[in-house]
PDB file of N, CA and C in Angstrom:
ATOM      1  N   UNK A   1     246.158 193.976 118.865  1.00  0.00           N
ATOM      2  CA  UNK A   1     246.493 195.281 118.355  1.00  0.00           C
ATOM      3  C   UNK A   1     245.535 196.347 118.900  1.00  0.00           C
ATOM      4  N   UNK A   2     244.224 196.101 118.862  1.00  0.00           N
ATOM      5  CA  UNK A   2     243.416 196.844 119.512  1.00  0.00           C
ATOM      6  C   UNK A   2     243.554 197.207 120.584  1.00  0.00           C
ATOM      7  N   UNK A   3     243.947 196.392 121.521  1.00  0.00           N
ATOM      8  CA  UNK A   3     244.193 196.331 122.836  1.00  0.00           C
ATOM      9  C   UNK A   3     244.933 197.501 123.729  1.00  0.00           C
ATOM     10  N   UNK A   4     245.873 197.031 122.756  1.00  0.00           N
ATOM     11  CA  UNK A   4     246.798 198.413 123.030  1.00  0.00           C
ATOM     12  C   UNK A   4     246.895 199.464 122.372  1.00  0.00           C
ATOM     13  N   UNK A   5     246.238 199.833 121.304  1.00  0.00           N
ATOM     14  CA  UNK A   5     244.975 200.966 120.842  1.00  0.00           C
ATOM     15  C   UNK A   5     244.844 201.662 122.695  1.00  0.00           C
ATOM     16  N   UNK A   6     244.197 200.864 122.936  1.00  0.00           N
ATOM     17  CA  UNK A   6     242.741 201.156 124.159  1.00  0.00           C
ATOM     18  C   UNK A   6     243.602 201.375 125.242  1.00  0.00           C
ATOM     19  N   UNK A   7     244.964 200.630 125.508  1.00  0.00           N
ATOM     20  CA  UNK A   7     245.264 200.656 126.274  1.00  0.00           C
ATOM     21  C   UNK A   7     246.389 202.126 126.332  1.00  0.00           C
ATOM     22  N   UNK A   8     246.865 202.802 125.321  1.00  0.00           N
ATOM     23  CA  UNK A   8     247.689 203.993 125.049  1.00  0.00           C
ATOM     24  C   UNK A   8     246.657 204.934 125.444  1.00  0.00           C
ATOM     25  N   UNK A   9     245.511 204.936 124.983  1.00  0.00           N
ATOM     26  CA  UNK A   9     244.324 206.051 125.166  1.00  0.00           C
ATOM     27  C   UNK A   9     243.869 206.357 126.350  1.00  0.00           C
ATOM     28  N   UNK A  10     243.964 204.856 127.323  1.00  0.00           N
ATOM     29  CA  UNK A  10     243.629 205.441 128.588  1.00  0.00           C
ATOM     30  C   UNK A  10     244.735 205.846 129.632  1.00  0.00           C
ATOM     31  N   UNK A  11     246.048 206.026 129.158  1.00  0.00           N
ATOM     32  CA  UNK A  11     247.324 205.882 130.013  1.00  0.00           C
ATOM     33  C   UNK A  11     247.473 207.736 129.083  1.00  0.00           C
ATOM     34  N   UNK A  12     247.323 207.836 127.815  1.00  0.00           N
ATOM     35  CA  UNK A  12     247.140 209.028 128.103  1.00  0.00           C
ATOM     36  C   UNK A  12     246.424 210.698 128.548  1.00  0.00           C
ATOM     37  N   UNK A  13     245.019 210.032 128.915  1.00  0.00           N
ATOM     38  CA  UNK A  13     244.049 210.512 129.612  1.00  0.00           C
ATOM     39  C   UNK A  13     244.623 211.103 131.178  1.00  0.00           C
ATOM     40  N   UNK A  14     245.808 210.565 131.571  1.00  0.00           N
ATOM     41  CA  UNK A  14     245.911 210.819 132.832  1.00  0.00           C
ATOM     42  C   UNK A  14     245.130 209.951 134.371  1.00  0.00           C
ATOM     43  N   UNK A  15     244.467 209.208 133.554  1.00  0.00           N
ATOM     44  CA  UNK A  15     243.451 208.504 134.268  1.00  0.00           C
ATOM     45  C   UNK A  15     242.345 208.976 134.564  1.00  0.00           C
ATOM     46  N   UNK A  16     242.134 210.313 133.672  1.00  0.00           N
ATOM     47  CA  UNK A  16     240.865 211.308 133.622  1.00  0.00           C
ATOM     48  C   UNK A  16     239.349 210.449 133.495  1.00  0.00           C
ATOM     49  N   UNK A  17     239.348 209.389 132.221  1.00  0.00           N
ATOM     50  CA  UNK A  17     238.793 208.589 131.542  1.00  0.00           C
ATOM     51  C   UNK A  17     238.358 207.852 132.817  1.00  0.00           C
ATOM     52  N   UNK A  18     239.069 207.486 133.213  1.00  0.00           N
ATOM     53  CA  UNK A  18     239.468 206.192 134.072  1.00  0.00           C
ATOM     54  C   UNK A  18     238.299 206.360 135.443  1.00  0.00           C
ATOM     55  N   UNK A  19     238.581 207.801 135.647  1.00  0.00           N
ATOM     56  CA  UNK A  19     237.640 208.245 137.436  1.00  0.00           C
ATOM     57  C   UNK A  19     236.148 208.583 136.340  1.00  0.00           C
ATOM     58  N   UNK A  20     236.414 209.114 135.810  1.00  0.00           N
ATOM     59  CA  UNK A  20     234.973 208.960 134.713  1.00  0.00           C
ATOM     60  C   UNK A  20     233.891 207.534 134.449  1.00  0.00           C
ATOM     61  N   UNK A  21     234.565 207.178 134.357  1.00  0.00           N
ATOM     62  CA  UNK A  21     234.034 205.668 134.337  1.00  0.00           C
ATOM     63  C   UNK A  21     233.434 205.697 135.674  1.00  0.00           C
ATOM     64  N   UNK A  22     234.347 205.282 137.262  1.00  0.00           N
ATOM     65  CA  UNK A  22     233.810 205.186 138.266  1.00  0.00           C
ATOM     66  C   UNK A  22     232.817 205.759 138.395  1.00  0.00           C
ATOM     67  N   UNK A  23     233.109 207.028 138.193  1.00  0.00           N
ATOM     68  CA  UNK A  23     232.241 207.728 138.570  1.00  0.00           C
ATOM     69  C   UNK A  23     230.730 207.692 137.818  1.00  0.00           C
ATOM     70  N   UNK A  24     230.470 206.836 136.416  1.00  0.00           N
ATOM     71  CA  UNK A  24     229.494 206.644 135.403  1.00  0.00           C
ATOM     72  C   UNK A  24     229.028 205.182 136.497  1.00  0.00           C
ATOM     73  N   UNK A  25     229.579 204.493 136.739  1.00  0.00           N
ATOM     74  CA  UNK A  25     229.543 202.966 137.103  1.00  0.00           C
ATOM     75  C   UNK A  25     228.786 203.157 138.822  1.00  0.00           C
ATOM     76  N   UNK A  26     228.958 204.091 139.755  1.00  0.00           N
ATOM     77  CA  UNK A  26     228.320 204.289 140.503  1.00  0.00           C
ATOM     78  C   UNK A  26     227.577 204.920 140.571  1.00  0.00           C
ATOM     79  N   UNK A  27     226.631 205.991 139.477  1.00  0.00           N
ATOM     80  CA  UNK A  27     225.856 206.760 139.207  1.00  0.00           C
ATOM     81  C   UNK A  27     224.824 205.443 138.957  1.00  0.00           C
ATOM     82  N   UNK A  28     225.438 204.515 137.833  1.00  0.00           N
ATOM     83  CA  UNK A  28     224.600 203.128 137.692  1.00  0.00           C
ATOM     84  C   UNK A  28     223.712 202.889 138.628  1.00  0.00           C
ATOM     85  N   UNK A  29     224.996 202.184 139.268  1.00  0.00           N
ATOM     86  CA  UNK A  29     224.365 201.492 140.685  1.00  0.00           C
ATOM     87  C   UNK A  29     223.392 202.371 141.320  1.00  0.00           C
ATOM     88  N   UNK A  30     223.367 203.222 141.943  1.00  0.00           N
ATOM     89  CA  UNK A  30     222.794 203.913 142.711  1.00  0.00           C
ATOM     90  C   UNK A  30     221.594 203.871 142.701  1.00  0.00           C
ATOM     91  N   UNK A  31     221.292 204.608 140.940  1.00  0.00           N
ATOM     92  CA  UNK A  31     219.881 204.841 140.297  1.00  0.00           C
ATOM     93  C   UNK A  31     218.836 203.594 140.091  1.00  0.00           C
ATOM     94  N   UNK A  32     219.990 202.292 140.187  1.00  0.00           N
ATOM     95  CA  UNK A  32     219.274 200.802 139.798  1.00  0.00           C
ATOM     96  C   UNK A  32     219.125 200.081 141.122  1.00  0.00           C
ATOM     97  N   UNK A  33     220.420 200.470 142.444  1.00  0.00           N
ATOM     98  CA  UNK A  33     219.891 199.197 143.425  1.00  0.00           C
ATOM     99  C   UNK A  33     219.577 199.947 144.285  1.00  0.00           C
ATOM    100  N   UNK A  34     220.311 201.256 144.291  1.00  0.00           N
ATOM    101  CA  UNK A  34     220.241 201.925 145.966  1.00  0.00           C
ATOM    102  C   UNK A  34     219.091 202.585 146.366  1.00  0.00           C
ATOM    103  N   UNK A  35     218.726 203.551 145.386  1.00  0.00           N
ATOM    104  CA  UNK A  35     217.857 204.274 144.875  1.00  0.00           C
ATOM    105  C   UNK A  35     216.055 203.535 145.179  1.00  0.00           C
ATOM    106  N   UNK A  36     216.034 202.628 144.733  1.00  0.00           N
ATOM    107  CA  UNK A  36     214.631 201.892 144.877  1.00  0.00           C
ATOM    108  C   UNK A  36     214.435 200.586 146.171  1.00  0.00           C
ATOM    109  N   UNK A  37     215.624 200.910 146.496  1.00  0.00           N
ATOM    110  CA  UNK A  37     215.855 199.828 147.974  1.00  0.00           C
ATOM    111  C   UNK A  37     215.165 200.814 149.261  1.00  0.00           C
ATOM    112  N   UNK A  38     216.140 202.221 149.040  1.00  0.00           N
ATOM    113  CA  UNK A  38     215.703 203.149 150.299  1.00  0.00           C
ATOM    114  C   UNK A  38     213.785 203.791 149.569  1.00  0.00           C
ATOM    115  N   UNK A  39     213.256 203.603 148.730  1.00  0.00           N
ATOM    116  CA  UNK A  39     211.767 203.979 148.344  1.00  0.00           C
ATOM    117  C   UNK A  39     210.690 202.740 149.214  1.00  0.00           C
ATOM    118  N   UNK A  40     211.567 201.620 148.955  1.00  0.00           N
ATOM    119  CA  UNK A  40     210.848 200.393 149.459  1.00  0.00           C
ATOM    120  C   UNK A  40     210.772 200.529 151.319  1.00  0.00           C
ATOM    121  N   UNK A  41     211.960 200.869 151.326  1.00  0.00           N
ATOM    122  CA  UNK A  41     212.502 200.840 153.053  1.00  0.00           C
ATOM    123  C   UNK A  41     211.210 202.135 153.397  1.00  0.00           C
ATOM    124  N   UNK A  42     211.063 202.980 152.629  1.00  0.00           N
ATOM    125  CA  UNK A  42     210.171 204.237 153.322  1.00  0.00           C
ATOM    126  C   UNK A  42     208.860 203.867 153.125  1.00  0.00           C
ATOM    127  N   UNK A  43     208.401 202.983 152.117  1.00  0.00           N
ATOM    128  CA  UNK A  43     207.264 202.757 151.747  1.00  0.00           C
ATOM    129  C   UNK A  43     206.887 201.556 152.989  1.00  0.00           C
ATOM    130  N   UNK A  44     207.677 200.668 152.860  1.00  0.00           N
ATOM    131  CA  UNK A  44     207.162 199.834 154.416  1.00  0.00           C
ATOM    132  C   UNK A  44     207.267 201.043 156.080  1.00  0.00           C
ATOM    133  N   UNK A  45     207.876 201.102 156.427  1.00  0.00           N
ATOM    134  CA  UNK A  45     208.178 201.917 157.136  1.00  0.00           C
ATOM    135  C   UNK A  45     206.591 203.132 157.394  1.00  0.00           C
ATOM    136  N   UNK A  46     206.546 203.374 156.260  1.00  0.00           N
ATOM    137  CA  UNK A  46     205.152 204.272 156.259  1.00  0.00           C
ATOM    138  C   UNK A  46     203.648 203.116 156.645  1.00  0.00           C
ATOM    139  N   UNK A  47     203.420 202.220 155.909  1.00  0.00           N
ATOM    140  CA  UNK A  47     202.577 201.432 156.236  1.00  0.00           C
ATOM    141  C   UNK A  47     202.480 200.851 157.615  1.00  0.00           C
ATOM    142  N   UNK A  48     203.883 200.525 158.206  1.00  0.00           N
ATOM    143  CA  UNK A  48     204.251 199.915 160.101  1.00  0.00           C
ATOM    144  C   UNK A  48     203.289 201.332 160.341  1.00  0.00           C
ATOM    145  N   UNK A  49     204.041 202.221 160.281  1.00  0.00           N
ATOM    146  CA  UNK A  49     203.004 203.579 160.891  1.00  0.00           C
ATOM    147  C   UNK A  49     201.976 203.707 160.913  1.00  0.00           C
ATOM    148  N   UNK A  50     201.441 203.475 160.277  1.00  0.00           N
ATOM    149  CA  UNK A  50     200.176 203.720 159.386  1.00  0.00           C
ATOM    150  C   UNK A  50     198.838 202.211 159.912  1.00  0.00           C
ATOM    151  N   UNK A  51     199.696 201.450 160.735  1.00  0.00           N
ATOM    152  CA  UNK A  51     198.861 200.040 161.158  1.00  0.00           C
ATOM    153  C   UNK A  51     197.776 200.907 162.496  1.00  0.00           C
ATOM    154  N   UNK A  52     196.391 200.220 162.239  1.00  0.00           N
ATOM    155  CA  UNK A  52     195.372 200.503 163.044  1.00  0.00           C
ATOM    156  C   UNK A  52     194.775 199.240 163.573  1.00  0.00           C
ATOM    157  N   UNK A  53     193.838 199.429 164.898  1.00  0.00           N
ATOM    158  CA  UNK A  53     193.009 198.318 165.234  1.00  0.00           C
ATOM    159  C   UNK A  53     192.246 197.591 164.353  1.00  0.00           C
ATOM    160  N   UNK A  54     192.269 196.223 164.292  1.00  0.00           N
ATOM    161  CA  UNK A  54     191.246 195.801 163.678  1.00  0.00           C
ATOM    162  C   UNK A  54     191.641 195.338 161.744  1.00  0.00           C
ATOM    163  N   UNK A  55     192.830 196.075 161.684  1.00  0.00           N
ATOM    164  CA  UNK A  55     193.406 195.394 160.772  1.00  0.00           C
ATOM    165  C   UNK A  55     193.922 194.357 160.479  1.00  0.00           C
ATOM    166  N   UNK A  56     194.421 193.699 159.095  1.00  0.00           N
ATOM    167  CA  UNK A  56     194.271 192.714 158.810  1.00  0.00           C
ATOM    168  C   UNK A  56     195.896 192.833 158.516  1.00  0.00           C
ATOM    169  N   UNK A  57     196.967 191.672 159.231  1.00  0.00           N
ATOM    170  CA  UNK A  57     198.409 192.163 158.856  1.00  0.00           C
ATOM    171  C   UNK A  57     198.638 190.665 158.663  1.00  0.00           C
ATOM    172  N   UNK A  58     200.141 190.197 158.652  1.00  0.00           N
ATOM    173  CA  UNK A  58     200.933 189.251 158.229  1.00  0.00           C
ATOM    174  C   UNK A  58     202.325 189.683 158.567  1.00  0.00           C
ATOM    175  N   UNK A  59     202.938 188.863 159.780  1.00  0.00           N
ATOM    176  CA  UNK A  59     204.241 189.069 160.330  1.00  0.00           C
ATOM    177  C   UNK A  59     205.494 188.654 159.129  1.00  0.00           C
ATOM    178  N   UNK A  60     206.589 188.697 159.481  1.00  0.00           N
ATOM    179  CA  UNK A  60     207.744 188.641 158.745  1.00  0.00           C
ATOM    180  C   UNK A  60     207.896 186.983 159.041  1.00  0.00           C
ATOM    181  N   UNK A  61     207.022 185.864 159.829  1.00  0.00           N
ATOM    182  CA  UNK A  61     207.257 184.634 159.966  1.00  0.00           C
ATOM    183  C   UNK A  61     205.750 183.655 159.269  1.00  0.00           C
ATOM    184  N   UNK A  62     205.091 185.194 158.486  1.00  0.00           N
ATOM    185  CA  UNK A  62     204.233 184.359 158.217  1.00  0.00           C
ATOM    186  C   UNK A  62     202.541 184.193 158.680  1.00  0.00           C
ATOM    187  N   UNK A  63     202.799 184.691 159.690  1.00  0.00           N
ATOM    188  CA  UNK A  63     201.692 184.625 160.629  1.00  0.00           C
ATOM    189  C   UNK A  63     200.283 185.945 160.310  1.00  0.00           C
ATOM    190  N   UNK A  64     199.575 185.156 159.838  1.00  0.00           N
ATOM    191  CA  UNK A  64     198.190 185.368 159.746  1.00  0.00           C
ATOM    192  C   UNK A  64     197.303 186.448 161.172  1.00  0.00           C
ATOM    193  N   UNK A  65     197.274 187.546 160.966  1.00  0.00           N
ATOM    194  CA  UNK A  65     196.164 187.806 162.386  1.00  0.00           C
ATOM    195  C   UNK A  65     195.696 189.273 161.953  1.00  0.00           C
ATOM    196  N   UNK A  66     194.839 189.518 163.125  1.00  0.00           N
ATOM    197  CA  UNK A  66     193.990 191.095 163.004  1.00  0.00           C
ATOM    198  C   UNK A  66     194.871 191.821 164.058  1.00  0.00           C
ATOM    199  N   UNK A  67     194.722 193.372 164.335  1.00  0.00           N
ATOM    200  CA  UNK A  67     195.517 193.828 165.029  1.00  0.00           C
ATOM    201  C   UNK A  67     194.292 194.114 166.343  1.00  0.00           C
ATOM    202  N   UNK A  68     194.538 193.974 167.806  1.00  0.00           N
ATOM    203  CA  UNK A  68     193.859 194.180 168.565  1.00  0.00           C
ATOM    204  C   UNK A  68     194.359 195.383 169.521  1.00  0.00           C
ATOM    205  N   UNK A  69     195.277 195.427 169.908  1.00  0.00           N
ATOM    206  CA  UNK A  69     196.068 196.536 170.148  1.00  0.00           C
ATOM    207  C   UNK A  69     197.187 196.956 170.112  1.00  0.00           C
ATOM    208  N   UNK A  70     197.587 198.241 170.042  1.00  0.00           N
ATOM    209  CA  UNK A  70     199.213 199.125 170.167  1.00  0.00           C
ATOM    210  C   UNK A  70     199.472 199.642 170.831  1.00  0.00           C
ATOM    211  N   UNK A  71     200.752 199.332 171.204  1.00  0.00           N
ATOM    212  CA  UNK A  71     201.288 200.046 172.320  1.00  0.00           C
ATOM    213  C   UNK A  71     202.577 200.743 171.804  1.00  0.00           C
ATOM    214  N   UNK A  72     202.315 201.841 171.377  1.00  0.00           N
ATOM    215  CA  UNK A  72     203.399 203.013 171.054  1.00  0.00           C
ATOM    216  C   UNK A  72     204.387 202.773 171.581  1.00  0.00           C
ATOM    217  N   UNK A  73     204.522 203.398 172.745  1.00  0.00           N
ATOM    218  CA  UNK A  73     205.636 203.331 173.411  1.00  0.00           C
ATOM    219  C   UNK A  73     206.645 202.049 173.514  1.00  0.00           C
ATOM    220  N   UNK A  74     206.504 200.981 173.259  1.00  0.00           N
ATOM    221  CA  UNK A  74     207.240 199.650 173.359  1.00  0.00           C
ATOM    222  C   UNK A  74     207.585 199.221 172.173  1.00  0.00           C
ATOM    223  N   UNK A  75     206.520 199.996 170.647  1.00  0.00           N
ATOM    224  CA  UNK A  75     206.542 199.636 169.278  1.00  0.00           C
ATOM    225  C   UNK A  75     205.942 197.753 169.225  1.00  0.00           C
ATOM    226  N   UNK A  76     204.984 197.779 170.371  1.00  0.00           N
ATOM    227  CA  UNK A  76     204.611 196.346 170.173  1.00  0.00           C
ATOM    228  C   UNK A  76     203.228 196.267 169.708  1.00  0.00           C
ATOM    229  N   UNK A  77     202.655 194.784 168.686  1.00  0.00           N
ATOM    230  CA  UNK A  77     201.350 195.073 167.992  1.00  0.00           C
ATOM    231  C   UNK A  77     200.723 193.848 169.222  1.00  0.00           C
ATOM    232  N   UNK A  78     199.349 193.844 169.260  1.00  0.00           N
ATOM    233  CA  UNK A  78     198.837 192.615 169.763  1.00  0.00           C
ATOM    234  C   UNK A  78     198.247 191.984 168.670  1.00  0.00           C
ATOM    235  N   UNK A  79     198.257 190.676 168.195  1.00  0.00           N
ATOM    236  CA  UNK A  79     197.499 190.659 167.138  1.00  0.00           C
ATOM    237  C   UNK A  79     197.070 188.600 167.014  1.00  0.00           C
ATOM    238  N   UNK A  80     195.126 189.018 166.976  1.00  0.00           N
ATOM    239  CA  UNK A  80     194.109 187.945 167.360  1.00  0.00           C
ATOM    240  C   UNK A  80     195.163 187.004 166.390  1.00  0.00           C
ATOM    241  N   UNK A  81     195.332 185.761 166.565  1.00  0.00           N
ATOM    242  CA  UNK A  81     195.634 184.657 165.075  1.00  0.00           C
ATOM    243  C   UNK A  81     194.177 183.886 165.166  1.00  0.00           C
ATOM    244  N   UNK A  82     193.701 183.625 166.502  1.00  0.00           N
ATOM    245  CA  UNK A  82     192.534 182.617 166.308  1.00  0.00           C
ATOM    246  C   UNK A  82     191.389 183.756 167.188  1.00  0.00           C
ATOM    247  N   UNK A  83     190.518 182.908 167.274  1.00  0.00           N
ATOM    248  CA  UNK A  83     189.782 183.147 168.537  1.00  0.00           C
ATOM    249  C   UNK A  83     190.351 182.964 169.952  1.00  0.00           C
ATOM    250  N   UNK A  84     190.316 183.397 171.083  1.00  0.00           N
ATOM    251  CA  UNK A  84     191.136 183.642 171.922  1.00  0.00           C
ATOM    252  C   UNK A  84     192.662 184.101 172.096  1.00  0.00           C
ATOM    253  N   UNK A  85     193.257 183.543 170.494  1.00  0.00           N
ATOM    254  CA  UNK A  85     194.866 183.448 170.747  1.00  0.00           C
ATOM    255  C   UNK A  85     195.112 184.783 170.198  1.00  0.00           C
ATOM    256  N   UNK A  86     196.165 185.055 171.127  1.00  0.00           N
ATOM    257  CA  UNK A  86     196.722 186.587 170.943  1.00  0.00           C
ATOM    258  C   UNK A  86     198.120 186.253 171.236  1.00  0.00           C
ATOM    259  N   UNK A  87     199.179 187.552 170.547  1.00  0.00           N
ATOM    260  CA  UNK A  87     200.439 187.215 169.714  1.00  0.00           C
ATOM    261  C   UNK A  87     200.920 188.810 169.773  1.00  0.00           C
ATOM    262  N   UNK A  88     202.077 188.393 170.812  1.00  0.00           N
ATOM    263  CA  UNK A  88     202.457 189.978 171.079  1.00  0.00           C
ATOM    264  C   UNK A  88     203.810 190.040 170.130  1.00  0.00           C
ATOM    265  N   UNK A  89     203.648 191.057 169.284  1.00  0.00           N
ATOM    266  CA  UNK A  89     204.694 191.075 167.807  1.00  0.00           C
ATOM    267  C   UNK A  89     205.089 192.652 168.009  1.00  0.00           C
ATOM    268  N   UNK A  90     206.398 192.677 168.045  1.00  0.00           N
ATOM    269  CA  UNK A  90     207.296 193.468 167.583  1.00  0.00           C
ATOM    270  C   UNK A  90     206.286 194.589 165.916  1.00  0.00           C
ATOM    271  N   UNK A  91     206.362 196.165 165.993  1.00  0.00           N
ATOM    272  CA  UNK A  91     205.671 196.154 164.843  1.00  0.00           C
ATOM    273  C   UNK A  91     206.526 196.281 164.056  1.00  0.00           C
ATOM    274  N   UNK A  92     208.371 196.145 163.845  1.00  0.00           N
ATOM    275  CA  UNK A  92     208.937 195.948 162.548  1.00  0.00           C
ATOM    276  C   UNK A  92     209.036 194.903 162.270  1.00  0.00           C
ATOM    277  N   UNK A  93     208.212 193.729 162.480  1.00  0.00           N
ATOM    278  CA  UNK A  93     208.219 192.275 162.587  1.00  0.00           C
ATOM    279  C   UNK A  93     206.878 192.521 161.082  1.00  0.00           C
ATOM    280  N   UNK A  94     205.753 193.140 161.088  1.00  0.00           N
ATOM    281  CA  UNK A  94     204.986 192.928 160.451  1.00  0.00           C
ATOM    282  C   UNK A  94     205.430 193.588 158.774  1.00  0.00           C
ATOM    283  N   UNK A  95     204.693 192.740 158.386  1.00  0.00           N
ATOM    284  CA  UNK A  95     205.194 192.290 157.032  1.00  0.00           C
ATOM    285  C   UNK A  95     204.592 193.108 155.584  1.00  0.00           C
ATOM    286  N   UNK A  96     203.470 193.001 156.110  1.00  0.00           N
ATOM    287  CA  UNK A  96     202.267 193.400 154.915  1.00  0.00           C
ATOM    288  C   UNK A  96     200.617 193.366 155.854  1.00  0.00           C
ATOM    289  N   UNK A  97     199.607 193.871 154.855  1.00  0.00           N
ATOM    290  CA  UNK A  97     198.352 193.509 155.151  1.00  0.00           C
ATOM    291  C   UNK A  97     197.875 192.568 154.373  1.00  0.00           C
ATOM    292  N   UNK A  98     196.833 191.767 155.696  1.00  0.00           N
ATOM    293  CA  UNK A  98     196.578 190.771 154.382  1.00  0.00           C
ATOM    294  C   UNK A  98     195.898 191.009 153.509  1.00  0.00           C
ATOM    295  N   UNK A  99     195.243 192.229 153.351  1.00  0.00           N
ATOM    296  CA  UNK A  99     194.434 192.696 152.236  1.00  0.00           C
ATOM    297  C   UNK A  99     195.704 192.840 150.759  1.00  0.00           C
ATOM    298  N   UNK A 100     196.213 193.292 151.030  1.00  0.00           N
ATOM    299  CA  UNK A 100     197.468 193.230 150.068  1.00  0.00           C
ATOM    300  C   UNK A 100     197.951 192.021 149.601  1.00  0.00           C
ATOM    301  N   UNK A 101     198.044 191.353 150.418  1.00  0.00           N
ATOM    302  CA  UNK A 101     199.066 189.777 150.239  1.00  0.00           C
ATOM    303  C   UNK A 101     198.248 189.193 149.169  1.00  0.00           C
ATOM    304  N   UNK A 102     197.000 189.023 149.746  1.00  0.00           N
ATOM    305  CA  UNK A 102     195.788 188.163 148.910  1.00  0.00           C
ATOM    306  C   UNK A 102     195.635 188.822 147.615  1.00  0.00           C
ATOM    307  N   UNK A 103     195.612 190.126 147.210  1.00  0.00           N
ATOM    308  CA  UNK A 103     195.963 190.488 146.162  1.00  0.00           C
ATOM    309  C   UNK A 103     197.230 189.659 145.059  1.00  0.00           C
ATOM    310  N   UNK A 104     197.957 189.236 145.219  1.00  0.00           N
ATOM    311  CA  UNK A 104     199.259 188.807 145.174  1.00  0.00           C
ATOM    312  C   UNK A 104     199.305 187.703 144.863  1.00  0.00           C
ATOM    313  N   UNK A 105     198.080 186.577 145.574  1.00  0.00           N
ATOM    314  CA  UNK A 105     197.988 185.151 145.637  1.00  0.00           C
ATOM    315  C   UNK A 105     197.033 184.961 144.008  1.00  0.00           C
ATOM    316  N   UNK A 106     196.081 185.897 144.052  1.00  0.00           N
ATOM    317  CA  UNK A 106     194.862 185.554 142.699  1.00  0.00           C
ATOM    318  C   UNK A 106     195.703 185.949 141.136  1.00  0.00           C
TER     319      UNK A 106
END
C-alpha cells in the first residue's frame, strides 16, 4: 500500500523529484570520492616536484634509494639503492619519501 503511496507521488512530480535526487546523489559522490581523489592527485604531484638531491624516496615498486640526480627535461630521477648501484626511475614512478613511509611503519 505504501508503495504505491510513493509511487503516485513521484509520477506526479513530473519527474521533478526524480532529477532532484540525481542531482542530490551526484553532489554525494563528488564531495566523498571525486573531490579528495583530485586533492591526493595534487598533493603527490606537488611532492614529484618538489623532489631534491640527496633525498630519501621510495618508487611505486617498492624500491628503497636516495636521489642523486635530475634530469628535468626527460622527467627522469637517478637514484643510489646501494653503494655503487644506481637506478634510472621515471619521476611519476616515485612513490613517497622515505622519511614519510617510516613514519607509517612505527
Amino acid at each position: 500500500m505504501t508503495s504505491n503511496i510513493v509511487l503516485l507521488q513521484a509520477q506526479g512530480d513530473g519527474g521533478m523529484g526524480m532529477l532532484l535526487m540525481l542531482v542530490a546523489m551526484f553532489a554525494i559522490m563528488y564531495f566523498f570520492m571525486i573531490r579528495p581523489q583530485q586533492k591526493k592527485q595534487k598533493e603527490i604531484q606537488k611532492f614529484r616536484n618538489s623532489i631534491e638531491r640527496g633525498q630519501e624516496v621510495i618508487t611505486a615498486g617498492g624500491i628503497y634509494g636516495v636521489v642523486r640526480d635530475i634530469d628535468d627535461v626527460k622527467n627522469v630521477l637517478i637514484i643510489e639503492v646501494a653503494s655503487g648501484v644506481r637506478l634510472r626511475v621515471d619521476r611519476n614512478s616515485v612513490f613517497a619519501s622515505a622519511a614519510s613511509a617510516d613514519s607509517y611503519v612505527k
